[in-house]
N, C-alpha and C. Protein backbone atom coordinates (compact mmCIF):
# COMPACT_ATOMS: atom_id res chain seq x y z
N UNK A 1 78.83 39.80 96.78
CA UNK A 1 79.27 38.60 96.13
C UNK A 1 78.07 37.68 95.95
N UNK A 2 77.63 37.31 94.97
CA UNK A 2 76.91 36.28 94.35
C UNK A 2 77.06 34.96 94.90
N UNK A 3 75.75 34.70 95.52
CA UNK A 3 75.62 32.80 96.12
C UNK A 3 76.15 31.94 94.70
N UNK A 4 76.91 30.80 95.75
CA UNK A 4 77.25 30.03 94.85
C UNK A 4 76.20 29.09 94.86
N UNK A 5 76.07 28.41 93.50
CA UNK A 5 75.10 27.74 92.77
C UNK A 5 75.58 26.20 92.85
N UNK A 6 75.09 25.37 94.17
CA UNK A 6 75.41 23.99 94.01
C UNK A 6 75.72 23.03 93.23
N UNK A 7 74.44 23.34 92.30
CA UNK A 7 74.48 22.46 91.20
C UNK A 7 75.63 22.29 89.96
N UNK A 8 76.31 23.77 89.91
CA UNK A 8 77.25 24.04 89.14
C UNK A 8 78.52 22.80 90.19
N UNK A 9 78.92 22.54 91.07
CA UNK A 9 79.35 21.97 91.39
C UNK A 9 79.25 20.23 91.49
N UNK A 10 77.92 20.15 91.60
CA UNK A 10 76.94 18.93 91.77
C UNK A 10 77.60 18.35 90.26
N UNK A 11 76.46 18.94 89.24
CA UNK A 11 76.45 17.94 88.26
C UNK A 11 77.90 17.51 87.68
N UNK A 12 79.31 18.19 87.07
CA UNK A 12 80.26 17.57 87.19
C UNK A 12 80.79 16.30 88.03
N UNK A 13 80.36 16.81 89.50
CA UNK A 13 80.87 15.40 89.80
C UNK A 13 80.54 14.48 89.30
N UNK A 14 78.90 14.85 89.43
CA UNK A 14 77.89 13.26 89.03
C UNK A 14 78.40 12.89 87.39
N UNK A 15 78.40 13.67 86.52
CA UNK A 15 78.83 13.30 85.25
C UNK A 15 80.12 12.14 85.40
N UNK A 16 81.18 12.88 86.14
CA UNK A 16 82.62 11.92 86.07
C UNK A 16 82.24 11.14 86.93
N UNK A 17 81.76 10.85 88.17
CA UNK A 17 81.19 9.36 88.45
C UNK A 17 80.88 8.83 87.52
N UNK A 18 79.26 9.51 86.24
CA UNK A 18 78.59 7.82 85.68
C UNK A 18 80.01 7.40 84.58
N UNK A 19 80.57 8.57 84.24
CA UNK A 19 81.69 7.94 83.08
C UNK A 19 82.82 7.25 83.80
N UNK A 20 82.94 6.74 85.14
CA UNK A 20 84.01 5.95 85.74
C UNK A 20 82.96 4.69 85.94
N UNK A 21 81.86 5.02 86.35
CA UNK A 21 80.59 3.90 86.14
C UNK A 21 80.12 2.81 84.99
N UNK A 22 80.21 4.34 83.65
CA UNK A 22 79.89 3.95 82.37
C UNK A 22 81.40 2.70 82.09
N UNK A 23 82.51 3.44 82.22
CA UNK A 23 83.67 2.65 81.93
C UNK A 23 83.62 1.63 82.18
N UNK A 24 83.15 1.23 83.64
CA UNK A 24 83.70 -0.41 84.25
C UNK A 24 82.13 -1.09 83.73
N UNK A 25 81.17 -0.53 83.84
CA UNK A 25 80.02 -1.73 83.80
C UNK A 25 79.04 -1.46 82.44
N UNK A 26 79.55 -0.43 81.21
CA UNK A 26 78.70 -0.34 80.45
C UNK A 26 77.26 0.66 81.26
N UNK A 27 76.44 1.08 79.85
CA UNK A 27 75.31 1.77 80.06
C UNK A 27 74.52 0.82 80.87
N UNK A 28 74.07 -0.28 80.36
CA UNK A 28 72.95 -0.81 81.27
C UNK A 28 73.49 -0.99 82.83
N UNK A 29 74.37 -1.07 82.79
CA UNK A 29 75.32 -1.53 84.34
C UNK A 29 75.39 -0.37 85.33
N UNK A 30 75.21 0.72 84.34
CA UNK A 30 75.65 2.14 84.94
C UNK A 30 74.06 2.88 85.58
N UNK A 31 73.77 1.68 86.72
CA UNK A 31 72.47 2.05 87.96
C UNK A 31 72.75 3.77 88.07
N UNK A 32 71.70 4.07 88.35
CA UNK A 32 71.94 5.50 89.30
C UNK A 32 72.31 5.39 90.79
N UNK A 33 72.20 4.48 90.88
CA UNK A 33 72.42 3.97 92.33
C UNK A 33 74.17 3.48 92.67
N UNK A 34 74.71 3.27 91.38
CA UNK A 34 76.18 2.71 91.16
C UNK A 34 76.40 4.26 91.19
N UNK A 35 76.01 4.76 90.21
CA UNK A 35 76.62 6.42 89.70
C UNK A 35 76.19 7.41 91.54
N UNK A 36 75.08 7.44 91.89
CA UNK A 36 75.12 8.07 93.23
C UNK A 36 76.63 7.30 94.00
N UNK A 37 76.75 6.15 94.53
CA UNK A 37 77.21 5.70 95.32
C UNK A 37 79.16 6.47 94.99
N UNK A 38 78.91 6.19 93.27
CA UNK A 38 80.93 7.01 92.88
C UNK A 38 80.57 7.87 93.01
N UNK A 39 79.68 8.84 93.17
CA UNK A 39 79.73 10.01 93.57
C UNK A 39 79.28 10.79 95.01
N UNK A 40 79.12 9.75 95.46
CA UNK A 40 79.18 10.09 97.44
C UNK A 40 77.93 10.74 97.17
N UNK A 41 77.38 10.47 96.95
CA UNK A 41 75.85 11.07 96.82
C UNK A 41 74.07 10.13 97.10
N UNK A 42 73.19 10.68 97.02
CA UNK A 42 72.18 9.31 96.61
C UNK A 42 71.74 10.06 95.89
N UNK A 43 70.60 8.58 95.53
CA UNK A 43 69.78 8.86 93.79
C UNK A 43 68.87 10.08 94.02
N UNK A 44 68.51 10.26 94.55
CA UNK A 44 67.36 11.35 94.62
C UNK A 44 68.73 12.77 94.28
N UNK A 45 69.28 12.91 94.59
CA UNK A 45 70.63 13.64 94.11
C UNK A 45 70.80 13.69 92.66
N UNK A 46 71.13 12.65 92.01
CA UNK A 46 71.20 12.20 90.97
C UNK A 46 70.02 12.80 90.09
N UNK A 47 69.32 12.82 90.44
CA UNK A 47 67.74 12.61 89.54
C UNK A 47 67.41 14.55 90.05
N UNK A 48 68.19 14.76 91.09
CA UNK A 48 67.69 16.46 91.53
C UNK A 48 68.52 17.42 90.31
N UNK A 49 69.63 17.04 90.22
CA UNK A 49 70.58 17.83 89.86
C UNK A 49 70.71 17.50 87.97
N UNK A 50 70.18 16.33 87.77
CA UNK A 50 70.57 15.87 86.34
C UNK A 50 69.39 15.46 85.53
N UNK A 51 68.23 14.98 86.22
CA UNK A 51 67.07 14.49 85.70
C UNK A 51 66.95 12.82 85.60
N UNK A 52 66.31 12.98 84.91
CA UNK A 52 66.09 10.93 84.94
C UNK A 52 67.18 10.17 84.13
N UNK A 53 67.01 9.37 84.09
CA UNK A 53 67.95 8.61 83.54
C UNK A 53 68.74 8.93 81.73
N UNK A 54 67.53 9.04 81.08
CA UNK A 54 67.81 9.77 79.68
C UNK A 54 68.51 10.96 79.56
N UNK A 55 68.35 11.39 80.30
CA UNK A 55 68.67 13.34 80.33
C UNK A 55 70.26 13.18 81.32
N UNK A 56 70.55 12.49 81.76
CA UNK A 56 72.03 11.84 82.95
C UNK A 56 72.49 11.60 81.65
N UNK A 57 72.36 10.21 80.54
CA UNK A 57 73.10 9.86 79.88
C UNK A 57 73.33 11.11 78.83
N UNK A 58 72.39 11.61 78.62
CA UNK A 58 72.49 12.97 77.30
C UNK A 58 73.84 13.47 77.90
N UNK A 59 73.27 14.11 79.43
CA UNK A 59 74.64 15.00 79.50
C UNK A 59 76.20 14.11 79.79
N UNK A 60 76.52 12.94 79.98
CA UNK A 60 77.54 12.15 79.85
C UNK A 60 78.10 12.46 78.52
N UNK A 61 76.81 11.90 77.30
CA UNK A 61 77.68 12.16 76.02
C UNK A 61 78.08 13.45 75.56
N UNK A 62 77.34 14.53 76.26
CA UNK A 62 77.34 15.61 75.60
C UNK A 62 79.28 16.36 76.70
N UNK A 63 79.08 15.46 77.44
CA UNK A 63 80.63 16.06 78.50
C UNK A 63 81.43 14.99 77.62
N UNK A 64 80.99 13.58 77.27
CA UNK A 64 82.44 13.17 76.95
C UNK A 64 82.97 13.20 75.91
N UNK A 65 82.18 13.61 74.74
CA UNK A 65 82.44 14.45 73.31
C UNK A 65 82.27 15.96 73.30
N UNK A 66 82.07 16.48 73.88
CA UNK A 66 82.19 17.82 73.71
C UNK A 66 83.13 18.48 73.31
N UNK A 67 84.52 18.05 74.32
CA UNK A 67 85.50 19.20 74.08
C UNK A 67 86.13 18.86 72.31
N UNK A 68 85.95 17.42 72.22
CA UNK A 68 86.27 17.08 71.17
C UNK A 68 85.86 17.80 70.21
N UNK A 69 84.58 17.29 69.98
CA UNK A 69 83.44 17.92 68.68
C UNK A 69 84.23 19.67 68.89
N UNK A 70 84.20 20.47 69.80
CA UNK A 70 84.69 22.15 69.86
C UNK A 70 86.09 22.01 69.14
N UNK A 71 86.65 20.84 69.07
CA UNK A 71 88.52 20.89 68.50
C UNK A 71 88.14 20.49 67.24
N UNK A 72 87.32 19.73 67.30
CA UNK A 72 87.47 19.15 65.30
C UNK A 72 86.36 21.02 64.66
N UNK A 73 85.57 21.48 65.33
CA UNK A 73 84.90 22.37 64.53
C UNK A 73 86.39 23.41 64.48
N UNK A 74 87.10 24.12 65.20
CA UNK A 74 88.25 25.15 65.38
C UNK A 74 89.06 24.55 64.21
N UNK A 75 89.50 23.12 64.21
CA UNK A 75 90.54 22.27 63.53
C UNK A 75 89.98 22.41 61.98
N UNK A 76 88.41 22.87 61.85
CA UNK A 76 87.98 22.35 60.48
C UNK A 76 87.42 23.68 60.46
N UNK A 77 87.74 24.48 60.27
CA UNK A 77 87.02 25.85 60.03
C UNK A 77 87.55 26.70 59.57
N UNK A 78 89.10 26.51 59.18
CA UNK A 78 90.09 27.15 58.19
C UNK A 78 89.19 26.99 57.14
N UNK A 79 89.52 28.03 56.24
CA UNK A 79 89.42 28.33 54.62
C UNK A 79 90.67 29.28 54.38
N UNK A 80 91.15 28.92 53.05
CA UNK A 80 91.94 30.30 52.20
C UNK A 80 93.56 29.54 52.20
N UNK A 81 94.60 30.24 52.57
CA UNK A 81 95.69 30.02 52.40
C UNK A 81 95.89 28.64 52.60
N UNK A 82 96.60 28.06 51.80
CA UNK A 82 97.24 26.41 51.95
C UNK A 82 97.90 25.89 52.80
N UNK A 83 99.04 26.90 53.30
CA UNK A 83 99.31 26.51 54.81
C UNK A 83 98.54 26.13 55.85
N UNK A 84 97.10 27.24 56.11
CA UNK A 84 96.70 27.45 57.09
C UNK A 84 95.45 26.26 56.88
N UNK A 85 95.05 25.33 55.43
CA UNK A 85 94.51 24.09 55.53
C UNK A 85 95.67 22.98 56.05
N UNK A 86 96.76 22.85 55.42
CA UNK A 86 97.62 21.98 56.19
C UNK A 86 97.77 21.82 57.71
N UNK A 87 98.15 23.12 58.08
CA UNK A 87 97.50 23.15 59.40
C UNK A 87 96.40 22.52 60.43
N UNK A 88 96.10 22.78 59.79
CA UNK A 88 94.24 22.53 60.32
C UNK A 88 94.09 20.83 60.11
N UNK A 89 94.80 20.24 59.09
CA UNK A 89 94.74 18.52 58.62
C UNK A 89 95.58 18.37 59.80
N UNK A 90 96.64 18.87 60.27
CA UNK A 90 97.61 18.16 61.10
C UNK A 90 97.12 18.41 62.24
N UNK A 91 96.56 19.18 62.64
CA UNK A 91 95.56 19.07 64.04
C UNK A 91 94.91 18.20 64.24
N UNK A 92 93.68 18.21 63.03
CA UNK A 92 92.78 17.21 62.85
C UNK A 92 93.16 15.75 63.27
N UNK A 93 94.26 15.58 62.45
CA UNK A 93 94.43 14.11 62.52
C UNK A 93 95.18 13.85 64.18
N UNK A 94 95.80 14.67 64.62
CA UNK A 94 96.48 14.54 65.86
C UNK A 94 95.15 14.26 67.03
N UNK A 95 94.23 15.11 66.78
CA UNK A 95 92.98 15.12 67.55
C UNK A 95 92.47 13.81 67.45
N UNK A 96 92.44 12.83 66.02
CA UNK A 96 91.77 11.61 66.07
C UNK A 96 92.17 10.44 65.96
N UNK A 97 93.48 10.23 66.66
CA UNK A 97 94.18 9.36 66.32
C UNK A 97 94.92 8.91 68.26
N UNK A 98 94.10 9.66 69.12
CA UNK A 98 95.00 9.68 70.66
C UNK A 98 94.07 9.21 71.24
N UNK A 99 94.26 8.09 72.23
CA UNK A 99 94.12 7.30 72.85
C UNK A 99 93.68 8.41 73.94
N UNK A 100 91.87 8.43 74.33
CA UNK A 100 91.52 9.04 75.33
C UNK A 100 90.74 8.00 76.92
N UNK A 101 91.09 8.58 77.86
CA UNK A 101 90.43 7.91 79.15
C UNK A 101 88.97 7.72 78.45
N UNK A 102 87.97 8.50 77.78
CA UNK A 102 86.83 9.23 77.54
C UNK A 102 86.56 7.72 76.70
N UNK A 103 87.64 7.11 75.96
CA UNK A 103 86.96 6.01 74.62
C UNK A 103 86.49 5.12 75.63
N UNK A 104 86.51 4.74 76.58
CA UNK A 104 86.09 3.23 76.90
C UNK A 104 84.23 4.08 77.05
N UNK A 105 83.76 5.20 77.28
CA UNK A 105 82.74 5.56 77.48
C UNK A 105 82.12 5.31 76.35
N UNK A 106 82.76 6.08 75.20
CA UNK A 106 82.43 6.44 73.80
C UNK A 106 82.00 4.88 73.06
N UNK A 107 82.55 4.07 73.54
CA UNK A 107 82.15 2.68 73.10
C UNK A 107 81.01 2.06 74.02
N UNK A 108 80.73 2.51 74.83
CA UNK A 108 79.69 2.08 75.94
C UNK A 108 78.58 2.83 75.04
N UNK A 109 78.50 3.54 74.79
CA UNK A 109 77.46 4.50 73.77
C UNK A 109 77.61 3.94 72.28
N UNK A 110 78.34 3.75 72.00
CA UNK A 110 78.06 3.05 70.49
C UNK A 110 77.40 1.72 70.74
N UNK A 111 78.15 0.50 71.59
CA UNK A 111 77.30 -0.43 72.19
C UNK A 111 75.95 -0.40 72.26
N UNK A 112 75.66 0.70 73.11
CA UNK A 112 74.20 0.74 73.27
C UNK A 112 73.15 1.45 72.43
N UNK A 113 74.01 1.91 71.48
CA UNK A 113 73.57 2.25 70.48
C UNK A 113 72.84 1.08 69.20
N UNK A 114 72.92 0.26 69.45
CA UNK A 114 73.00 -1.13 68.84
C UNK A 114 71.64 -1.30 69.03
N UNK A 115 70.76 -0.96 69.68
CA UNK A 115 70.04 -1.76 70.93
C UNK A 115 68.79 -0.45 71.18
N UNK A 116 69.36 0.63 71.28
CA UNK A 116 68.63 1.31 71.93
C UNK A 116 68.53 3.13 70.71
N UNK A 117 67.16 3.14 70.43
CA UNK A 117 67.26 4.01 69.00
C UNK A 117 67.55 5.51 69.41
N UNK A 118 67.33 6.15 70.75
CA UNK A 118 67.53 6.97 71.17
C UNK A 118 69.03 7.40 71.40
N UNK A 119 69.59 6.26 72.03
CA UNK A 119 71.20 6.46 72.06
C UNK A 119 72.11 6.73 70.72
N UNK A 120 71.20 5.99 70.09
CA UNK A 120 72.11 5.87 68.40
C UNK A 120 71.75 7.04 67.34
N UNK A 121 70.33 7.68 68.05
CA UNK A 121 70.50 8.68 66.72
C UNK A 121 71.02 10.03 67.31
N UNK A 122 71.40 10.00 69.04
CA UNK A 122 72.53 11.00 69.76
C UNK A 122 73.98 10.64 69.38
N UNK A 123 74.52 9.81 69.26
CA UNK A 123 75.38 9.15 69.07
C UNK A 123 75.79 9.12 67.75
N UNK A 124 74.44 9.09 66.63
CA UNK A 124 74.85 9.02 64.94
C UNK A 124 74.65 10.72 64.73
N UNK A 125 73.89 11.55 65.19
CA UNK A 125 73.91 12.78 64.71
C UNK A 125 75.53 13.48 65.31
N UNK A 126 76.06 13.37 66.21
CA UNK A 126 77.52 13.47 66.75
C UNK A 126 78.44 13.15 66.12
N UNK A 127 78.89 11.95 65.25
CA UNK A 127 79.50 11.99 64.40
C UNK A 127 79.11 12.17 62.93
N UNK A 128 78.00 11.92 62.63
CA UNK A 128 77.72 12.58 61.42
C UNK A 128 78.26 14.38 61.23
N UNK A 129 78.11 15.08 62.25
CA UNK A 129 78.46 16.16 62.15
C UNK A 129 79.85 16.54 61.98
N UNK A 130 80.83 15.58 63.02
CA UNK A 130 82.44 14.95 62.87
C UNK A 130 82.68 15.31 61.45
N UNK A 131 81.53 13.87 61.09
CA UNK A 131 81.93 13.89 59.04
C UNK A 131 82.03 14.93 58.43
N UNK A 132 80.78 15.69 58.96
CA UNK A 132 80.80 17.23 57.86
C UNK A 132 81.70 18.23 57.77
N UNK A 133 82.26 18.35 59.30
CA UNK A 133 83.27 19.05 59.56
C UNK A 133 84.54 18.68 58.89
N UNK A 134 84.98 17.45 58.90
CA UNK A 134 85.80 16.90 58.07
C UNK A 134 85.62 17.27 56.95
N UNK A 135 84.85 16.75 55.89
CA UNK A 135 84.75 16.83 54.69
C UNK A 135 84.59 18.61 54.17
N UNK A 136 84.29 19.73 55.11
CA UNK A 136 84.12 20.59 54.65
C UNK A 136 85.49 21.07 54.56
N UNK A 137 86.37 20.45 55.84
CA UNK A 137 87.99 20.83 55.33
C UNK A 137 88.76 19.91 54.25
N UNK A 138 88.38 19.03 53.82
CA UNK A 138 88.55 18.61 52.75
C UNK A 138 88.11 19.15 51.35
N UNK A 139 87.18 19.94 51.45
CA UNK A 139 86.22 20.64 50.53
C UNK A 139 87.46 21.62 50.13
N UNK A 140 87.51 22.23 51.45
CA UNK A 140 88.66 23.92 51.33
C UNK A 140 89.92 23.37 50.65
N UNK A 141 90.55 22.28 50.99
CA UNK A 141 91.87 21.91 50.59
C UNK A 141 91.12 21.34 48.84
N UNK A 142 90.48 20.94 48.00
CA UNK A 142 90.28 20.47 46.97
C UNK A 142 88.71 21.08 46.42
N UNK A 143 88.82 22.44 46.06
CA UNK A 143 87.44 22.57 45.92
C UNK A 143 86.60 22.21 44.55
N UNK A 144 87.72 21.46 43.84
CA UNK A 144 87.28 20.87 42.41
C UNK A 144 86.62 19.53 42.63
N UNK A 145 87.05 18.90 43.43
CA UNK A 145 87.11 17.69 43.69
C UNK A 145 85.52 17.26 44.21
N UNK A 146 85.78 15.62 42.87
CA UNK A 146 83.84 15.59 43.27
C UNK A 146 82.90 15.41 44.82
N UNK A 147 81.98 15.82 44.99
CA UNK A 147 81.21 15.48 46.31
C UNK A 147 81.77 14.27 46.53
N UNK A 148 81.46 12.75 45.75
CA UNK A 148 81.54 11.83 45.93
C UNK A 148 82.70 11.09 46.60
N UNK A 149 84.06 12.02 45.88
CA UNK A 149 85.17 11.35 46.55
C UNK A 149 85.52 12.14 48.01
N UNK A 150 85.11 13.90 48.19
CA UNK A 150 85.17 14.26 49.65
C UNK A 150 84.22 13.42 50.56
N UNK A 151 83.10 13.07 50.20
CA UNK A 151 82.11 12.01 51.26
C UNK A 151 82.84 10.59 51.38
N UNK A 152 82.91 9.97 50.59
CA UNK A 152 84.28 9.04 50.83
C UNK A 152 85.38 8.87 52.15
N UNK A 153 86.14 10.33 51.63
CA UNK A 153 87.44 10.54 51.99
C UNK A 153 87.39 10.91 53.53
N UNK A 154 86.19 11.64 53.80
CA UNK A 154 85.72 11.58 54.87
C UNK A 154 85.10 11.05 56.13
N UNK A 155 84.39 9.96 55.53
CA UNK A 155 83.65 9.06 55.82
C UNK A 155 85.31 7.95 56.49
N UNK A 156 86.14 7.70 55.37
CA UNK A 156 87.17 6.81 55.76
C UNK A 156 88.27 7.53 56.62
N UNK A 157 88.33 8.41 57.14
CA UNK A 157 89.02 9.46 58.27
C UNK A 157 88.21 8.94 59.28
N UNK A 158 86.82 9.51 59.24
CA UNK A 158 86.42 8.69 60.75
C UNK A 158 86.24 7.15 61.15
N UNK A 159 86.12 6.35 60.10
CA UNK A 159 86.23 4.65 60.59
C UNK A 159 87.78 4.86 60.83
N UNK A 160 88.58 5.51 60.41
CA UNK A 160 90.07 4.86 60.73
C UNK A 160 90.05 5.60 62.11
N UNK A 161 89.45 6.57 62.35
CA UNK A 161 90.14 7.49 63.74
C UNK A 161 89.16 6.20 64.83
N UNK A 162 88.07 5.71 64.33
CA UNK A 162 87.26 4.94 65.65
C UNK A 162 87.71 3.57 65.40
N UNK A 163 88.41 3.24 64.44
CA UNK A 163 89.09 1.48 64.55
C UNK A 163 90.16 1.95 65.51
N UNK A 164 90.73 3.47 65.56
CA UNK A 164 91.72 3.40 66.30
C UNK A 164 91.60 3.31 68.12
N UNK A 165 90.44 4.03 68.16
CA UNK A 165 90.07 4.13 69.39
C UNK A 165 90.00 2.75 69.88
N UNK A 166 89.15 1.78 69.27
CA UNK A 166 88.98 0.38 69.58
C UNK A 166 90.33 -0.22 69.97
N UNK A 167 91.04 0.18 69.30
CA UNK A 167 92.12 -1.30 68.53
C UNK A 167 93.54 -0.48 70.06
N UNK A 168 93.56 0.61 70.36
CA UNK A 168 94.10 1.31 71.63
C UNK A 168 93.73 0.95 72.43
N UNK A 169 91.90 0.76 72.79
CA UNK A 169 91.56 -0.12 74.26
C UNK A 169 91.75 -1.16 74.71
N UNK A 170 92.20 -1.71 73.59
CA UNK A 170 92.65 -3.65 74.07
C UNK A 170 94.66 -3.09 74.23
N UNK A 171 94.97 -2.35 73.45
CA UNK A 171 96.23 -2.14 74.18
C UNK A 171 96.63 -0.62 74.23
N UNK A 172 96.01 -0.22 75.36
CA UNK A 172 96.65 1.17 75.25
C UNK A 172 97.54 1.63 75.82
N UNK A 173 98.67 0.97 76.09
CA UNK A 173 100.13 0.79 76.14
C UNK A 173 101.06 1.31 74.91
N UNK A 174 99.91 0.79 73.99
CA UNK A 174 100.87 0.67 72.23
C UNK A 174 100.07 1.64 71.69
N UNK A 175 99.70 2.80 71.35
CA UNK A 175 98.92 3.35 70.92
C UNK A 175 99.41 3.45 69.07
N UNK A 176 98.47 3.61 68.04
CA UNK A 176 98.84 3.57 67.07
C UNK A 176 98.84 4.53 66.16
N UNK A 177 98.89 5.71 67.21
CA UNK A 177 98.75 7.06 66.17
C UNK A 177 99.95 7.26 65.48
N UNK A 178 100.94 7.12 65.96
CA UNK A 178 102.43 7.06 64.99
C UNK A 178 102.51 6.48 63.58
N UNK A 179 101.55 5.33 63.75
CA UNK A 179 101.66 4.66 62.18
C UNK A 179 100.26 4.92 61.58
N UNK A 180 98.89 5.32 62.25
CA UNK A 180 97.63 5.56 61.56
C UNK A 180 97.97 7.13 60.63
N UNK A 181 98.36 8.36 61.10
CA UNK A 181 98.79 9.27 60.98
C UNK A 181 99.49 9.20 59.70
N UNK A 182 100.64 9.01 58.76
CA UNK A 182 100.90 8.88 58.10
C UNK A 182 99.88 8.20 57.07
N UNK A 183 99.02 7.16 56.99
CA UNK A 183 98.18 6.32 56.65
C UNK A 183 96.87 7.16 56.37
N UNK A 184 96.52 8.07 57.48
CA UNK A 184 95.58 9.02 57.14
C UNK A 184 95.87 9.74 56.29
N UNK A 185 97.23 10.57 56.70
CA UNK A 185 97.56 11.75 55.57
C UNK A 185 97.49 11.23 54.57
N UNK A 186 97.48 10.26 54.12
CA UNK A 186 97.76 9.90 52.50
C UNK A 186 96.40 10.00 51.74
N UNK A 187 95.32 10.12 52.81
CA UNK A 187 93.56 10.47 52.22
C UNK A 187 93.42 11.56 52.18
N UNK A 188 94.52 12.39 52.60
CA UNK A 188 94.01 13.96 52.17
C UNK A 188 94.14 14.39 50.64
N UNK A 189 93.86 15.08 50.33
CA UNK A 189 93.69 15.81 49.15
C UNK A 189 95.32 16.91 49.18
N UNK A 190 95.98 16.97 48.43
CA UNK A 190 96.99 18.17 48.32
C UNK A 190 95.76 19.51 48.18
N UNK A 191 96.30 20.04 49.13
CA UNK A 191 95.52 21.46 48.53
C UNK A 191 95.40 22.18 47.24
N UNK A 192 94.46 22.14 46.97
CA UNK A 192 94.81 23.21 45.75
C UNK A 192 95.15 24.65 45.86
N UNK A 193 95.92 25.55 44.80
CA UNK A 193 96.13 26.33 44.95
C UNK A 193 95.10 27.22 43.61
N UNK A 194 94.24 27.88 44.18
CA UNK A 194 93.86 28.72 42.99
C UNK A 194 94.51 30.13 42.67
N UNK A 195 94.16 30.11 41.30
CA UNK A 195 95.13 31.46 40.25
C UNK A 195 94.39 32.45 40.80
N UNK A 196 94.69 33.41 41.90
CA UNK A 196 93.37 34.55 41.85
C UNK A 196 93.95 35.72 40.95
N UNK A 197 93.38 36.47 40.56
CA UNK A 197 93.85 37.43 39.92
C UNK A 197 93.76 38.96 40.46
């Protein structure tokens, strides 16, 4: 039987510490010394298992968008039958419209994205890619349809899915995917159906 590998254990924790860290005090707030302490650990821990401070936050964003970014690429990677794009829209939008523990992080990173050019072009290449994925299932459902209005149509899927995230953290009691959802669908494109012969 194969030694188990600490670190495989280590860095998770430390990740969900700094994002219970990141949550309450923001990036700048989020010490390694705050993040050791939620994680019953010390900094030299921190810095053994994850690296310095840049390379801690990388892997935060890269754990607290990840599973996401893997659901919107599966959700957007249909081509062909019209069902199986409808499909794929009603995932989509279900995926970006739910109130996650993960947003109060995801806004701690856009925040500091403001401010700090490293965070923002991790942070802008992450959803830029969102977009593409989007728009390329928008592409499949309308393949006549000009660049201009899929970059659009796309572009306004993700400000509505991140006004939603916002507009859920001040009450996420009331979440507003019930009424954004309908509101989205109406930016999709009907699929087209082509004549094959």
């Amino acid at each position: 039987m194969g030694r188990i590998d600490i670190g495989d254990q280590r860095r998770p924790q430390i990740i969900a510490a700094a994002k219970r860290v990141i949550s309450m005090y923001g990036i700048d707030g989020a010490t390694q010394e705050r993040i050791a302490e939620a994680a019953g650990m010390t900094r030299p821990h921190i810095r053994h298992y994850l690296g310095n401070r840049d390379e801690l936050l990388d892997a935060v964003w890269t754990a607290t968008v990840g599973d996401y970014v893997r659901s919107v690429e599966e959700a957007t990677a249909v081509t062909g039958a019209r069902e199986d794009v409808a499909r794929s829209f009603d995932r989509l939008l279900a995926l970006s419209f739910v109130y996650e523990e993960d947003d109060a992080v995801i806004l701690a990173y856009l925040h500091k994205a403001r401010e700090d050019e490293r965070v923002r072009a991790r942070t802008h290449a992450t959803y830029a890619y969102v977009e593409q994925c989007i728009a390329r299932l928008l592409r499949s459902a309308s393949p006549d349809a000009p660049d201009a209005q899929i970059a659009a149509r796309a572009h306004a899927l993700m400000a509505m899915s991140m006004g939603a995230i916002m507009l859920d953290l001040l009450d996420p009691a009331r979440p507003r995917a019930d009424r954004l959802i309908p509101t989205a669908a109406a930016l999709l494109p009907a699929p087209q159906v082509t004549n094959a012969r």
